[in-house]
Protein backbone atom coordinates (compact mmCIF):
# COMPACT_ATOMS: atom_id res chain seq x y z
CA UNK A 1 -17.52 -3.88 0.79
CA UNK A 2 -14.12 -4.10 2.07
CA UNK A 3 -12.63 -0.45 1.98
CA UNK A 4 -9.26 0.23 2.93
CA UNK A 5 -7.98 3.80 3.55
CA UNK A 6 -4.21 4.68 3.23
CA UNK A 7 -3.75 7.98 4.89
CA UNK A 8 -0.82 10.30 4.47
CA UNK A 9 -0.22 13.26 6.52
CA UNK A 10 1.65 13.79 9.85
CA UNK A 11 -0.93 16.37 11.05
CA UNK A 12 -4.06 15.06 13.38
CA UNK A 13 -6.15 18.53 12.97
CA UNK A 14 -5.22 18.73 9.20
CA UNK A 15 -8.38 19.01 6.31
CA UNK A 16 -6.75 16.07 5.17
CA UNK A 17 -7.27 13.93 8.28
CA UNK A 18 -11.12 15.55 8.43
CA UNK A 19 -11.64 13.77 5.22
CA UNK A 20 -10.04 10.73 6.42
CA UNK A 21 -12.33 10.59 9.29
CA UNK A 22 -15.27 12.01 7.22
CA UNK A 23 -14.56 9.11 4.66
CA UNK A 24 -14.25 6.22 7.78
CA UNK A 25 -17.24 7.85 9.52
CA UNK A 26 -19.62 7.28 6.21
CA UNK A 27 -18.60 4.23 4.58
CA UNK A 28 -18.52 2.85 7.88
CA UNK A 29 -22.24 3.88 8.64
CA UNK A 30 -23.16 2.61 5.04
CA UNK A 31 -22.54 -1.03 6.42
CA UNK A 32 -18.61 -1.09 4.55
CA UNK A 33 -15.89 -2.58 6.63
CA UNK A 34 -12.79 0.07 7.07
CA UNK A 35 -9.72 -0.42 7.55
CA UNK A 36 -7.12 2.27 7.23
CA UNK A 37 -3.20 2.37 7.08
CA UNK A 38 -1.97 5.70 8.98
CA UNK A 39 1.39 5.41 7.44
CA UNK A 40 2.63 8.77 9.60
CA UNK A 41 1.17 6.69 13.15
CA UNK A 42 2.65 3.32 11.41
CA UNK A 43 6.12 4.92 11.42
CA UNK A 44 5.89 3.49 7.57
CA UNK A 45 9.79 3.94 6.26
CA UNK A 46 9.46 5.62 2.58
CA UNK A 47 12.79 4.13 1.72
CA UNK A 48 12.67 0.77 -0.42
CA UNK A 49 16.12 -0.93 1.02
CA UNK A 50 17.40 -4.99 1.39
CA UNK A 51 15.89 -5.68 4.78
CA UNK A 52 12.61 -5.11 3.00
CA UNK A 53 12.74 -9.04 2.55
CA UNK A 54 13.20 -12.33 4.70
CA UNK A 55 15.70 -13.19 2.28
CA UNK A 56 17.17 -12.20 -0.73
CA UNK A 57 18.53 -14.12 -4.39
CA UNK A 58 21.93 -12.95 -3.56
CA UNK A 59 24.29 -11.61 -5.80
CA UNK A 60 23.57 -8.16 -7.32
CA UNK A 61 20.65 -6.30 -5.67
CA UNK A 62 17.98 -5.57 -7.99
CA UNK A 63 14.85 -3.85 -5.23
CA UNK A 64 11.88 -4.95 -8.10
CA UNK A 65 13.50 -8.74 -8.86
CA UNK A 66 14.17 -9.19 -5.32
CA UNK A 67 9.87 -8.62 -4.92
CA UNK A 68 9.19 -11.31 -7.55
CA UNK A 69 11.65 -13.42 -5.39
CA UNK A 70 10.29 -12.72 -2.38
CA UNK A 71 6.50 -13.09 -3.71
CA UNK A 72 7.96 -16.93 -4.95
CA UNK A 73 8.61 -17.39 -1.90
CA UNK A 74 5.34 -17.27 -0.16
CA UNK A 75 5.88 -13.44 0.37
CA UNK A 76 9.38 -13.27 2.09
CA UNK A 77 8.60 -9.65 2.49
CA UNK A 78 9.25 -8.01 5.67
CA UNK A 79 6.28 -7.42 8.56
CA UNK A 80 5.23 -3.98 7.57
CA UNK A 81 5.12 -4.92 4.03
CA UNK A 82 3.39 -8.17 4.85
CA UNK A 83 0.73 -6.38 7.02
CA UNK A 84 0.13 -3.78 4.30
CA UNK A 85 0.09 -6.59 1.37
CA UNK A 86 -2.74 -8.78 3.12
CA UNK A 87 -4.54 -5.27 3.50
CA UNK A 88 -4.39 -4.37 -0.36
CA UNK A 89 -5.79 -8.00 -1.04
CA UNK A 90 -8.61 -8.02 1.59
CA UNK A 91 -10.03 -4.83 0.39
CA UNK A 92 -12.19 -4.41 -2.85
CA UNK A 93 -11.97 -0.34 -2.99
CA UNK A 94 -8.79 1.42 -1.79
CA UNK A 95 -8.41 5.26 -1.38
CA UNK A 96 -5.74 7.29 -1.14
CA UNK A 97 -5.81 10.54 1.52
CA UNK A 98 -2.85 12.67 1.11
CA UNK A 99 -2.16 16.45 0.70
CA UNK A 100 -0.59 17.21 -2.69
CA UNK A 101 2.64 18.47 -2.20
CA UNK A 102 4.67 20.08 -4.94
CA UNK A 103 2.26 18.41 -7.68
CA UNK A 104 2.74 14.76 -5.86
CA UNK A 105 1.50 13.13 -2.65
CA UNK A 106 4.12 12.91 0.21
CA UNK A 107 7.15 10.78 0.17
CA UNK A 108 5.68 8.43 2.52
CA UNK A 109 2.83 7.96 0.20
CA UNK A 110 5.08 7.23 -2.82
CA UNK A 111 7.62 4.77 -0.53
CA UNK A 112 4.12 2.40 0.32
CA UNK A 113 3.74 2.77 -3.72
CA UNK A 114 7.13 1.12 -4.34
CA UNK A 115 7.46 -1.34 -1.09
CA UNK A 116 4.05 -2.52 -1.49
CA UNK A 117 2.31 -2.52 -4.86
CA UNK A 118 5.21 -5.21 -5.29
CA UNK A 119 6.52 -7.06 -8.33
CA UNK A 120 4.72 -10.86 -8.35
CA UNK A 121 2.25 -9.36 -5.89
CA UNK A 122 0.14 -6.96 -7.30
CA UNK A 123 1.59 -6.60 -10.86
CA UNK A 124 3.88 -8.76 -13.21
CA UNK A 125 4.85 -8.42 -17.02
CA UNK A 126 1.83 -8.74 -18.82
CA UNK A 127 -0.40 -8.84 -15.91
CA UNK A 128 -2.11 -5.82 -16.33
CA UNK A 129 -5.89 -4.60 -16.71
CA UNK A 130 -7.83 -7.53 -17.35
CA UNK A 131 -5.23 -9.91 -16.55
CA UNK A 132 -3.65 -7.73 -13.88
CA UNK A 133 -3.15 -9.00 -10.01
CA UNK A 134 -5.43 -6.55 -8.48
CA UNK A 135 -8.48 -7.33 -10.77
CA UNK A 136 -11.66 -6.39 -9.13
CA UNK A 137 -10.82 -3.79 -6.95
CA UNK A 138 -10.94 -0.10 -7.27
CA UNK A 139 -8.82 2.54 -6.54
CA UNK A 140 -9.24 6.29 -5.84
């Protein structure tokens, strides 16, 4: 199985990176292939902006129709995004490592949330559960 691991927390010697390495160290020993997005090593921007995309529709800037434009056009997304994007469709089980932080996960964690789960990429109007984008994978 194709696992992919998005980790959030700044600290190296923090529980949460012990169950991140916990986490790679078994499902990698069961045979899975792991791949993990360190968003705090990545340098991952939380901040949903314009030069998320190769190019834009013009006129007024709307951040979720501009990521059913750029998924039109053969995912005009920027690097990062790309890189993270092609991740989320290799894998067939994603988890989620963060701390919980004031009843949420960190910023960072919620900025990969809006940049990448993307409009015309991994959800759409109507496409959803059964019909949905990311059909077949898993999520914890």
């Amino acid at each position: 199985m194709n696992v992919l691991i998005i980790y959030a927390h700044h600290e190296p010697t923090s529980f949460t990176a012990a169950m991140k390495n916990l986490a790679v160290e078994v499902l990698s020993g069961q045979g899975h292939t792991v791949a993990v997005s360190d968003l705090w090593a990545q340098g991952f921007s939380a901040t949903a902006q314009k030069w998320d995309f190769v190019t834009t529709s013009g006129g007024h800037f709307n951040y979720m129709l501009e990521q059913k434009h750029a998924a039109k056009l053969d995912l005009a997304f920027s690097p990062d995004i790309l890189g993270e994007i092609q991740k989320v469709k290799d894998a067939e089980l994603i988890l989620f490592v963060s701390p919980i932080w004031w009843f949420s996960g960190p910023a960072i964690l919620k900025g990969w949330f809006d940049r990448v789960l993307a409009m015309g990429v991994t959800w759409d109007g109507g496409k959803i559960y059964e019909n949905g984008l990311l059909r077949g994978k898993q999520a914890m």
